[in-house]
Every structure is written in structure tokens, then in C-alpha cells.
Protein backbone atom coordinates (compact mmCIF):
# COMPACT_ATOMS: atom_id res chain seq x y z
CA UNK A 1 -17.46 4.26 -4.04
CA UNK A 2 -19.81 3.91 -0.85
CA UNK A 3 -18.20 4.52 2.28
CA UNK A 4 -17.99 1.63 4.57
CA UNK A 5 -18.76 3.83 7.94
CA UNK A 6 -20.96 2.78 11.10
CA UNK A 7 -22.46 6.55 11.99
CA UNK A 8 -25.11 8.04 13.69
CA UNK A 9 -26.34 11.48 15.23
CA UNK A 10 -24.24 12.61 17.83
CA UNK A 11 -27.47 13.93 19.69
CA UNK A 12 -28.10 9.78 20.23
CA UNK A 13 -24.94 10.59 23.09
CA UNK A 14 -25.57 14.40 23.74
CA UNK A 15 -25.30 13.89 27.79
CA UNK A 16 -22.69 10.97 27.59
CA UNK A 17 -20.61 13.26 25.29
CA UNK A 18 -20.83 16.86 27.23
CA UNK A 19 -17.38 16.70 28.56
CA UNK A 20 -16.57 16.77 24.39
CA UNK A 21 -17.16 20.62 24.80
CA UNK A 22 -14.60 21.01 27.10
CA UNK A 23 -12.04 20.20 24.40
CA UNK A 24 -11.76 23.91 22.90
CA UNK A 25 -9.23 24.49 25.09
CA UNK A 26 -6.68 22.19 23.61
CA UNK A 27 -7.98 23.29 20.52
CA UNK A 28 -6.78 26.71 21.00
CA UNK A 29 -3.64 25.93 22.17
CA UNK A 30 -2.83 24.34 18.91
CA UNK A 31 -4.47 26.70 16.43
CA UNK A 32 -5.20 29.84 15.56
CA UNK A 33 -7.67 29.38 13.39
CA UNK A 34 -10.62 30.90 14.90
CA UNK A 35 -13.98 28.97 16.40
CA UNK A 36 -14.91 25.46 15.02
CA UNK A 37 -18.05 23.17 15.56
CA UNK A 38 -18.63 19.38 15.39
CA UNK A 39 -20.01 17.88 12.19
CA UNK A 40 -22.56 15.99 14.06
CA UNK A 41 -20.87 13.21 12.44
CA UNK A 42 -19.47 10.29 14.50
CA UNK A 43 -17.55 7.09 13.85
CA UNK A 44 -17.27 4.26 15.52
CA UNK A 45 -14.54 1.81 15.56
CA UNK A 46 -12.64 -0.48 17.79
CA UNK A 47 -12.67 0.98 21.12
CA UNK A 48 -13.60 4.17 20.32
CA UNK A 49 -15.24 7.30 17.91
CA UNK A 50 -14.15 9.70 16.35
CA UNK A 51 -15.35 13.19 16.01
CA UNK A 52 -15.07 15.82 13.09
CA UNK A 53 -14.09 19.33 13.93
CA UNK A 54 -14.79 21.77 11.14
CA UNK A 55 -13.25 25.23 11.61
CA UNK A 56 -14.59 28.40 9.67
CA UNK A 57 -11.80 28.78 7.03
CA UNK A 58 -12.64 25.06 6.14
CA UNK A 59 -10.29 23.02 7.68
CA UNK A 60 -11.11 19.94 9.77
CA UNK A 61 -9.79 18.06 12.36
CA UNK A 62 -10.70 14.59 14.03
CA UNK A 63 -11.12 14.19 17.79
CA UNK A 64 -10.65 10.62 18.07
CA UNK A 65 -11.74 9.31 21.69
CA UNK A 66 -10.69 5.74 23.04
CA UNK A 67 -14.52 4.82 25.24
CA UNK A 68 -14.61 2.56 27.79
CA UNK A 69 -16.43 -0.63 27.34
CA UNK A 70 -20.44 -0.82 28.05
CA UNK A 71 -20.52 -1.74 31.72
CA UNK A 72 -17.40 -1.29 33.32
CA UNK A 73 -15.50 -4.08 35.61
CA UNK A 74 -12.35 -4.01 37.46
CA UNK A 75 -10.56 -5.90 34.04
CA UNK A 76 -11.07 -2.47 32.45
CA UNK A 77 -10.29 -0.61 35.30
CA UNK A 78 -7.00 -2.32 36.24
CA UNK A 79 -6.31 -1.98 32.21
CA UNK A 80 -6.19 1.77 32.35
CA UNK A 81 -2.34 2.31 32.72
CA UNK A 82 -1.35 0.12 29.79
CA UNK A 83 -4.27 1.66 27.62
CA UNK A 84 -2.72 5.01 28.66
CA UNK A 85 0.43 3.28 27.00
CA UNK A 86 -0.75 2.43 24.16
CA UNK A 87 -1.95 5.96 23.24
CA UNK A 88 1.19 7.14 24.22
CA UNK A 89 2.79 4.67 22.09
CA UNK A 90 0.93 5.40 18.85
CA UNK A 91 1.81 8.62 19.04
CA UNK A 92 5.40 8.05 19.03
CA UNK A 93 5.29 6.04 16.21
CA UNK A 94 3.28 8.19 14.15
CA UNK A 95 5.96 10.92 14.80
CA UNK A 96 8.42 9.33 13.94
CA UNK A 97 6.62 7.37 10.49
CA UNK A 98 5.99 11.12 9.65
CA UNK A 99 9.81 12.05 10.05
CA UNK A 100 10.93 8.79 8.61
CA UNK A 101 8.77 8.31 5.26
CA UNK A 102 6.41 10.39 3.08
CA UNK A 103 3.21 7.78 4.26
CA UNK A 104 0.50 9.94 4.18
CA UNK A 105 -0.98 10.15 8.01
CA UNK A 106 -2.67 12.58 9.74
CA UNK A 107 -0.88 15.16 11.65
CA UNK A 108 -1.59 15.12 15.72
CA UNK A 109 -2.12 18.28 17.37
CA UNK A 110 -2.99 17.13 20.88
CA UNK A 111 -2.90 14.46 22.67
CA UNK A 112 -4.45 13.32 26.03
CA UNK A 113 -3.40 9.59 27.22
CA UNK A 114 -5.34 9.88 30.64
CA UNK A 115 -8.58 8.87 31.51
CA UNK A 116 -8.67 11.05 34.64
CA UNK A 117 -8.34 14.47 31.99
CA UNK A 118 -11.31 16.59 31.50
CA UNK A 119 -12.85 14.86 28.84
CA UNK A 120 -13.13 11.61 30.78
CA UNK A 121 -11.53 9.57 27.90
CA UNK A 122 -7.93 9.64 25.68
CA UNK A 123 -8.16 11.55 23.32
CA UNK A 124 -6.36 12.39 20.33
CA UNK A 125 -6.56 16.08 18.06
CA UNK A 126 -5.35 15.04 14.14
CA UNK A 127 -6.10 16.13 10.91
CA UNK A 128 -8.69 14.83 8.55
CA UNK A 129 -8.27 12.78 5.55
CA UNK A 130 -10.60 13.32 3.31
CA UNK A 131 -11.93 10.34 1.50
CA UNK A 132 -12.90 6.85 1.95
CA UNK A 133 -12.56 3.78 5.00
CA UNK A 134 -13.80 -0.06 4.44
CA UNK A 135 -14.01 0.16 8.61
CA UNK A 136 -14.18 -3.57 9.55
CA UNK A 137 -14.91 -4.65 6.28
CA UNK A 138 -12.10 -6.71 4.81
CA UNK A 139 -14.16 -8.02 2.44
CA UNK A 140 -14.15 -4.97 0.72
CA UNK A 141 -13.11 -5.26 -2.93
CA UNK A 142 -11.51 -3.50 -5.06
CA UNK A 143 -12.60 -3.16 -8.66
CA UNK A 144 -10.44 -4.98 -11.08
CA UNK A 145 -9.60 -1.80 -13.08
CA UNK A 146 -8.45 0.11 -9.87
CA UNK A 147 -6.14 -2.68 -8.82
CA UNK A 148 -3.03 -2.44 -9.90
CA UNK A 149 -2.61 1.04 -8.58
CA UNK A 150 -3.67 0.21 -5.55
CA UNK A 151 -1.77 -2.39 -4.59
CA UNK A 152 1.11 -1.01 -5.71
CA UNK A 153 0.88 1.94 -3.50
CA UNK A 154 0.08 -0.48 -0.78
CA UNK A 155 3.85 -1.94 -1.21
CA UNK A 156 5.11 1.51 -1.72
CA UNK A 157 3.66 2.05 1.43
CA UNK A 158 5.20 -1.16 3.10
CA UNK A 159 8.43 -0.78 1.41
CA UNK A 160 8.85 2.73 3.20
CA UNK A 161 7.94 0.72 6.86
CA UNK A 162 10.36 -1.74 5.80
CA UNK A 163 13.05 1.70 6.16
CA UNK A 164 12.20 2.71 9.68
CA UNK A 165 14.04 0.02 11.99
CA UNK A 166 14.45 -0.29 15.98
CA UNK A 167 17.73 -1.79 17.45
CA UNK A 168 14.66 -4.18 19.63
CA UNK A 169 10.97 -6.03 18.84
CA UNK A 170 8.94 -3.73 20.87
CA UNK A 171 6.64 -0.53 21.03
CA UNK A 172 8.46 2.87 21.22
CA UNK A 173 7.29 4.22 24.79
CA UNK A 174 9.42 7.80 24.14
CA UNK A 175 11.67 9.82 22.08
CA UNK A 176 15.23 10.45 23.80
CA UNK A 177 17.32 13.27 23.81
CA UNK A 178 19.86 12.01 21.51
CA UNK A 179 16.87 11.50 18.95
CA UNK A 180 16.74 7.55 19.65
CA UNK A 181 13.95 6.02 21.12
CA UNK A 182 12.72 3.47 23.85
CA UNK A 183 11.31 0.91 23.61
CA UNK A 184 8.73 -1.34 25.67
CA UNK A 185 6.75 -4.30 26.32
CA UNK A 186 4.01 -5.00 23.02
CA UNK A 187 0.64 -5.56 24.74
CA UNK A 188 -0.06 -9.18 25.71
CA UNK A 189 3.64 -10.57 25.42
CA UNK A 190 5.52 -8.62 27.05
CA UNK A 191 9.32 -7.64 25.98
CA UNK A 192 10.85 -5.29 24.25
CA UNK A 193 12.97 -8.73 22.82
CA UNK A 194 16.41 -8.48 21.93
CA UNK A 195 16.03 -11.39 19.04
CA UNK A 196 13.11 -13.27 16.92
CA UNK A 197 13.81 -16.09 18.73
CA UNK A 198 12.65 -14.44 22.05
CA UNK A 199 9.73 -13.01 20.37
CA UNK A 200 8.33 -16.11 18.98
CA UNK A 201 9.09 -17.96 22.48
CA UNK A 202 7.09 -15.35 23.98
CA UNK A 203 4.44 -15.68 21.60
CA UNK A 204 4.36 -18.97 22.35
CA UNK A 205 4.15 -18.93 25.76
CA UNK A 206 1.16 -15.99 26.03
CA UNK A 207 -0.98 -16.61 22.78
CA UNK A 208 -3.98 -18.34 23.77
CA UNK A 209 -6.76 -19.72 20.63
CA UNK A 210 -9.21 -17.15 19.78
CA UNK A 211 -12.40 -19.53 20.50
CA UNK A 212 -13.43 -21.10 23.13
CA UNK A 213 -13.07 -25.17 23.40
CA UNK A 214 -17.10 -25.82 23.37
CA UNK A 215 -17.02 -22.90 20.35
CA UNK A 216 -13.89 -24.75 18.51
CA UNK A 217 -15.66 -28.45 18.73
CA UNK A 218 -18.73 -27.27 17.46
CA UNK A 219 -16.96 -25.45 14.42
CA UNK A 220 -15.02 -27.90 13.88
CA UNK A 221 -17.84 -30.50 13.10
CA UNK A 222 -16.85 -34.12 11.94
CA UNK A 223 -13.00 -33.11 11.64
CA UNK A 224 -12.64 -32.60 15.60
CA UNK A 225 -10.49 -35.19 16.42
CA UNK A 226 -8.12 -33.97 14.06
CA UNK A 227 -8.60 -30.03 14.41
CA UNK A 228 -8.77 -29.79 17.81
CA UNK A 229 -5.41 -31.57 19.00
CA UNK A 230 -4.01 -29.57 15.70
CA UNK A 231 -4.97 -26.34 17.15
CA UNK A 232 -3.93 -26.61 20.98
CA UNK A 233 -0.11 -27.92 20.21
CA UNK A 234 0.46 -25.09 17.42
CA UNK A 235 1.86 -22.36 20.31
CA UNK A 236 4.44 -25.71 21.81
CA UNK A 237 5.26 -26.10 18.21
CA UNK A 238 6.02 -22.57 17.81
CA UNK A 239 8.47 -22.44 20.72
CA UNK A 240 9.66 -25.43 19.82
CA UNK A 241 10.80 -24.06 16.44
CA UNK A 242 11.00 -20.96 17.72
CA UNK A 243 15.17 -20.81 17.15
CA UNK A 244 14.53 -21.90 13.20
CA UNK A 245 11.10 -19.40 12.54
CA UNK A 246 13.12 -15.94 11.39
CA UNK A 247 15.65 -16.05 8.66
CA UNK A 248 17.38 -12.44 11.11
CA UNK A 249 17.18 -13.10 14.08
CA UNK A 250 18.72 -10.03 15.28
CA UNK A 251 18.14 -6.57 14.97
CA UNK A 252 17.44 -4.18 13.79
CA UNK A 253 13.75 -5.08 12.86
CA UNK A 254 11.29 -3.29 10.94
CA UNK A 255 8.28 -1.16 12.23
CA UNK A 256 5.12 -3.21 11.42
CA UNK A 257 1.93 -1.60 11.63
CA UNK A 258 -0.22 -3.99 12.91
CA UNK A 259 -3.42 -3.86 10.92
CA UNK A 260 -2.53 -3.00 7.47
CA UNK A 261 -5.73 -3.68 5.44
CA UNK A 262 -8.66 -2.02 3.94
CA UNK A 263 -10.03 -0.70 7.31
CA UNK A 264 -7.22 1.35 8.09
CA UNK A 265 -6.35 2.93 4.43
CA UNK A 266 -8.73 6.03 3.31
CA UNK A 267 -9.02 5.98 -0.21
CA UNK A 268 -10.87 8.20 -2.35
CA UNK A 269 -13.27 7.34 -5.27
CA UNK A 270 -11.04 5.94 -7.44
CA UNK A 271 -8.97 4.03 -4.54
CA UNK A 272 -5.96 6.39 -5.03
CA UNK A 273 -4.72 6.08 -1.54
CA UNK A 274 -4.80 9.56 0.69
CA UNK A 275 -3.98 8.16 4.05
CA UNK A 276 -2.66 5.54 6.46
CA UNK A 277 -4.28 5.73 9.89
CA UNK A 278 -4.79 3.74 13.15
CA UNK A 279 -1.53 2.77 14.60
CA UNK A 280 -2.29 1.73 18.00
CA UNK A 281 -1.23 -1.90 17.56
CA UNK A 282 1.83 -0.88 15.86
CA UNK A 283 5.82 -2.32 16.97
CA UNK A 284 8.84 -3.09 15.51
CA UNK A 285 8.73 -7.00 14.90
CA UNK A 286 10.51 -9.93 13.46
CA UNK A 287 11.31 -9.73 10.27
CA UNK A 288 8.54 -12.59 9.01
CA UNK A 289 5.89 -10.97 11.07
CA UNK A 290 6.53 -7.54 9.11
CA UNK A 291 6.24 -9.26 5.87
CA UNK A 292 2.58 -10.98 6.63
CA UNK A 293 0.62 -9.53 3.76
CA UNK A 294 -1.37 -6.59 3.71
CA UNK A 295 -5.01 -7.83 5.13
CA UNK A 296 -6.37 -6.84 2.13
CA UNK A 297 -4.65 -10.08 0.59
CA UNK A 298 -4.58 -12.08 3.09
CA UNK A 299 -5.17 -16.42 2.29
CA UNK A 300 -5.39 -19.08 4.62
CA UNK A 301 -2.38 -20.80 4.41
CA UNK A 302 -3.22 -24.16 2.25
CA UNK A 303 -1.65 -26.35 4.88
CA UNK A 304 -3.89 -25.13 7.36
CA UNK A 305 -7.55 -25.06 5.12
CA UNK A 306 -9.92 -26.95 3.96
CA UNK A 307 -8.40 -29.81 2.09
CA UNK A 308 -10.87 -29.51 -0.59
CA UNK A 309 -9.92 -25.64 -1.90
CA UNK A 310 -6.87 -27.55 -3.58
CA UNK A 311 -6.30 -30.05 -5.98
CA UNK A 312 -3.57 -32.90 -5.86
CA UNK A 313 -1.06 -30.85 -6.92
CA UNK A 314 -1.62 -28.26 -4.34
CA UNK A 315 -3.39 -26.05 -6.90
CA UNK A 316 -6.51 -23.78 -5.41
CA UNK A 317 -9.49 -24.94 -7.49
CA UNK A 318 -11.96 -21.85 -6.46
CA UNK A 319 -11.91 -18.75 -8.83
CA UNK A 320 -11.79 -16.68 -5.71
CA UNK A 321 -8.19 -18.00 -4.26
CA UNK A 322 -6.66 -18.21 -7.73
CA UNK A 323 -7.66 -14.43 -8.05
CA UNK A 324 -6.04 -14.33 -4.03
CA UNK A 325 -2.60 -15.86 -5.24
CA UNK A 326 -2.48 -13.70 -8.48
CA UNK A 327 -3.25 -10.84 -6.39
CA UNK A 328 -0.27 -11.59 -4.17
CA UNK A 329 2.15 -12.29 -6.50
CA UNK A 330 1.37 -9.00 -7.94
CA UNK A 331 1.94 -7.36 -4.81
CA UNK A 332 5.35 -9.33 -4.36
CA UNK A 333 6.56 -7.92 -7.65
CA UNK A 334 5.26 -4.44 -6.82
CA UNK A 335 7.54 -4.76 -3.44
CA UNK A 336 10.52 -5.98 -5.48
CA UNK A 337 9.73 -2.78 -7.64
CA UNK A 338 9.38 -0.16 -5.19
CA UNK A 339 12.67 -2.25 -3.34
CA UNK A 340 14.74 -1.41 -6.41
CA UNK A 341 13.36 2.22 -7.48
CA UNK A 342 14.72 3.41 -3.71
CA UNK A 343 17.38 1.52 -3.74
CA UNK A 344 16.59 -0.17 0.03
CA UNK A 345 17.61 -3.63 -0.24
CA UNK A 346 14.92 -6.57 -0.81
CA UNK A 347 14.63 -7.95 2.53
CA UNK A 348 11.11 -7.26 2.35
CA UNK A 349 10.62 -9.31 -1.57
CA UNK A 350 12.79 -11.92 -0.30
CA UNK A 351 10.50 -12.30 3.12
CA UNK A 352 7.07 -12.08 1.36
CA UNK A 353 8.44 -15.11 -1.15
CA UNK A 354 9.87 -17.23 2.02
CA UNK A 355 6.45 -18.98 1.57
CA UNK A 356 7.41 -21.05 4.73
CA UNK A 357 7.87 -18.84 7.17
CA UNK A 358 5.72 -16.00 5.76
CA UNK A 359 2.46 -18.70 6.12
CA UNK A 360 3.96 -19.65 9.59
CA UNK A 361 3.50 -15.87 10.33
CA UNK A 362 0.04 -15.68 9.09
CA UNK A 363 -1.00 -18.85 10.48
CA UNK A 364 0.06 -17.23 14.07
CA UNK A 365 -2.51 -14.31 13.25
CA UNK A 366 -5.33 -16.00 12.31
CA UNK A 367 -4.53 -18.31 15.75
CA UNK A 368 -5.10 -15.31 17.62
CA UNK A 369 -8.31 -14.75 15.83
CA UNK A 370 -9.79 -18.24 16.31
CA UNK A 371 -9.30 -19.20 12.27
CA UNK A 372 -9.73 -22.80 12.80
CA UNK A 373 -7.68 -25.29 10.70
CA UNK A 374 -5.17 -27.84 10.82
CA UNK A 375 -2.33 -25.47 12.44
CA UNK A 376 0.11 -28.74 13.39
CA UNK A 377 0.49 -29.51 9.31
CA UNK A 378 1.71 -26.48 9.12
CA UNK A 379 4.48 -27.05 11.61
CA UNK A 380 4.96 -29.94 10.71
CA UNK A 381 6.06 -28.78 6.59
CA UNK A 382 8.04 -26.50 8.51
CA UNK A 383 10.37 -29.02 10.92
């Protein structure tokens, strides 16, 4: 299998990069294993690279480095504390995923949250997985004969998450004394929330379309006048509903990831999975939100597409979702499976087949990214 990397030479940055050499000295503090050089290999991603380190005996490391954006303004200025946050947040939650479950994720050595530090950017020092990442390419597919295995280690995978629980819906900002942990505010909507209900009210309050209006009229073409009234009253509906959206209201809630989908899962030739990585958008949430399917297998909710994907019945009519709806109710029975082998309850099976609220949940994504669609018939099925 190819893999789905953006790279290039890391002479094309040689004097933006520089300050890289300055990281030995973490380096050493965290290993003794002797002198190490960089791969020449870089990878770019989301609001950041990442760097191989390859020691002599043959092990490697990554130095992944959040970069600021090209041209900086006072926005990313002014955003530098709660990006310092966030690294300081998915670090936490790796530790404790690694304490809680036996998801494979890379080990961090070092961390640096700051901007101000020698190396002019956060940084983080972690292992390296060896193997395969579909970076930003959820289109990816996965060979029919590979499949099954794969997904269910996916739901293995999720059915281990669905174990490691916070008393609040929030990020975990530290580890206490007493081996509990604190929580804080999840980036754009503030908390940590005592209850769903708070969550979704929030949510509905913050989450703004992810197109513009001129952008949204001109996708929407001859079904305007519907979509576009459809798409601005979703959030009201959402608080309006908000009381009714989460069959558990109350804690404690399950640690969702965030971005669970082919660009964060390293796989290796034969898509055994090796590795989990990327947790920077990760926070215990609402039980529905949790149990959005893995991006992998991810459907527009019918309510919400194109009316002609379905038939009368409500039927898909396209090879390509039947194969989507097979492909999740594989993945729900792989859940129930992996549910029942540990013996953990089925809260997770019996969230993925609320088909109601699990849509609702992944009609609130795909809000966020500017999916655009008839959002109020959704809301409506659901009052």
C-alpha cells in the first residue's frame, strides 16, 4: 500500500528550521542512546510537521512541531495561550489512554507547550510507528479482503475509549495528586459541562456554519430557498432540543478522540493497525458524540442529503452508500463483539444503533465543516 504522505526535503526550510538543532538537549535528557540525526524526511499536517529522529542502534523518534500560520496576525498571536493548552492537553490524554487501554500510541518523551522555548515552536519528542497514514485522505479505501480485520480493530479500538470515562465533558488540563484529573474548557465552546444538556446548549450557542453565506447560496444552487433557511436554524434547533439529544445525560462520559479516521490510524501493508495518533482535539463528550462513527465510515445522514441517493422507501440506490451502510453495520456488530468479549457493557452498540441521535451527532460535525444539506429535516424527525 502507497503511503498517503505530503513530504519534501527538509533543506527546502534549512534556515526556517535551525532552531530544530537545538533540540539535542531534550533529547539527551530522555535517552541514553547515543547521537541521532534527522531523516531528512518531513511531514506535514494540520498545523504542523513532523520530524524523524533516527538514533545509531536503530531506533527512531518523531519531533512533531505545531508552526505558526504563513503570515502572522494578532488572531494567532492572541491564540498562543490556548494553543499552549491544547498541547498540554493532548498530552494528558495520551498518558492516561496509555495507562487506561492497550491502544497502540506512541510513547512521549518530551514535551515543550511554549512558543517562547528555544525551538520557537511546541514541540513534542514520541516514538515512531512504523507503517502507513492516509493523512487527509478520507477517501482512502480499504481493499475488500482487508476489511473485516480492520474494522474490527477499529471498534476494538473504540470499545477500549468507550472504558476511560471523566466525571465532566471537557479536556483534561492536568493529572492530580490523588491520580484524578482536571478538567477544562474544549476549544471553541467553552465548559468543562457538568451534563449533555449543557454541552449541546453550548454547542448551540458557539457553532457557527462552516461556509460562508455568498459560498452556501452558490452551493446550494436551485435548492436555496430551502437549504439555506434549513442550515441557519439547525444550531436554535439544537438548543432547543438540547434537553431530549443524549439518552445520559450525566456523567461520567467517555473520552472521544476527536478525529478517528483513516488520517490518524498508521497501518501497515496489509492494514493491520500499529498505531493511533493525533489527539489534540481529543475530550470526554456526550455519550452520542462518542459514538459518531469512525470517519472512515462516515454517511451523510439521509435526512439531510440529496433526496435522490434514496428511493421511496428510504433505501440508498448508489452501490457506493449501500457498501457505506453494510460497512457500518459491520462495524456495529464488531462493537457489540468486542462489548461482550471484555465484558464492558454495550453502551457504545446501543449508541451507534440509536440511529436518531447518532445522525443528529453527525449532522452537528459535518455543520461545522460546511456539509450543506437540509439540516432542519433532520430536527424535525427528531422533535
Amino acid at each position: 500500500m502507497e503511503s498517503k504522505v505530503v513530504e519534501r526535503s527538509l533543506s527546502d526550510d534549512t534556515s526556517r528550521f535551525q532552531s530544530l538543532f537545538r533540540i539535542p538537549v531534550d533529547v539527551s535528557r530522555f535517552s541514553a542512546r547515543g547521537t541521532y540525526s534527522f531523516t531528512g524526511r518531513v511531514v506535514f499536517g494540520l498545523g504542523g510537521l513532523a520530524l524523524t529522529l533516527a538514533f545509531d542502534d536503530g531506533v527512531r523518534w518523531v519531533a512533531r512541531l505545531r508552526m505558526p500560520p504563513i503570515g502572522s496576525s494578532d488572531a494567532f498571536e492572541n491564540s498562543n495561550e490556548s494553543i499552549e493548552a491544547m498541547e498540554t492537553c493532548e498530552y494528558n490524554t495520551i498518558s492516561l489512554v496509555r495507562q487506561k487501554t492497550s491502544i497502540p500510541i506512541p510513547e512521549v518523551h518530551s514535551i515543550e507547550a511554549r512558543w517562547d522555548c528555544d525551538v520557537k515552536a511546541p514541540f513534542m519528542l514520541m516514538d515512531c510507528l512504523p507503517g502507513n497514514v492516509g493523512i487527509m485522505d478520507l477517501g482512502m479505501k480499504v481493499p475488500p479482503g482487508f476489511k473485516p480485520k480492520f474494522l474490527r480493530r477499529l471498534a476494538q479500538m473504540h470499545v477500549q475509549l468507550a472504558t476511560v470515562q471523566l466525571p465532566m465533558i471537557g479536556t483534561i488540563l492536568s493529572r492530580n495528586e490523588d491520580g484524578t484529573y482536571r478538567q477544562g474548557p474544549i476549544p471553541g465552546l467553552g465548559g468543562p459541562f457538568n451534563t449533555a444538556t449543557e454541552f449541546f446548549k453550548a454547542w448551540a450557542a458557539k457553532t457557527t456554519f462552516g461556509m460562508t453565506d455568498e459560498h452556501l447560496r452558490t452551493a446550494s444552487g436551485q435548492y436555496a430557498d430551502d437549504i439555506i433557511p434549513s442550515v441557519s436554524s439547525f444550531p436554535k434547533s439544537i438548543g432547543d432540543l438540547a434537553p431530549k439529544l443524549s439518552a445520559r445525560d450525566h456523567g461520567p462520559f467517555p473520552l472521544c478522540h476527536g478525529d478517528f479516521g483513516h488520517n490518524n490510524i498508521i497501518v501497515d501493508d496489509e492494514y493491520r493497525v500499529l498505531g493511533l495518533i493525533d489527539w489534540e482535539a481529543s475530550f470526554s463528550a456526550p455519550w452520542e458524540i462518542f459514538a459518531d462513527f469512525p470517519l472512515t465510515l462516515s454517511m451523510v445522514p439521509p435526512a439531510i442529503d440529496v433526496p435522490w441517493n434514496y428511493n421511496e422507501q428510504g433505501d440508498p440506490v448508489t452501490d457506493e452508500l449501500k457498501q457505506q451502510l453494510a460497512d457500518q453495520k459491520t462495524y456495529v456488530a464488531a462493537v457489540k463483539e468486542a462489548e461482550d468479549s471484555k465484558g464492558t457493557g454495550n453502551l457504545l452498540s446501543e449508541a451507534l444503533n440509536d440511529c436518531k441521535r447518532q445522525q443528529l451527532a453527525t449532522a452537528m460535525r459535518l455543520y461545522q465543516r460546511g456539509k450543506v444539506g437540509w439540516y432542519s429535516k433532520l430536527t424535525d424527525e427528531f422533535a
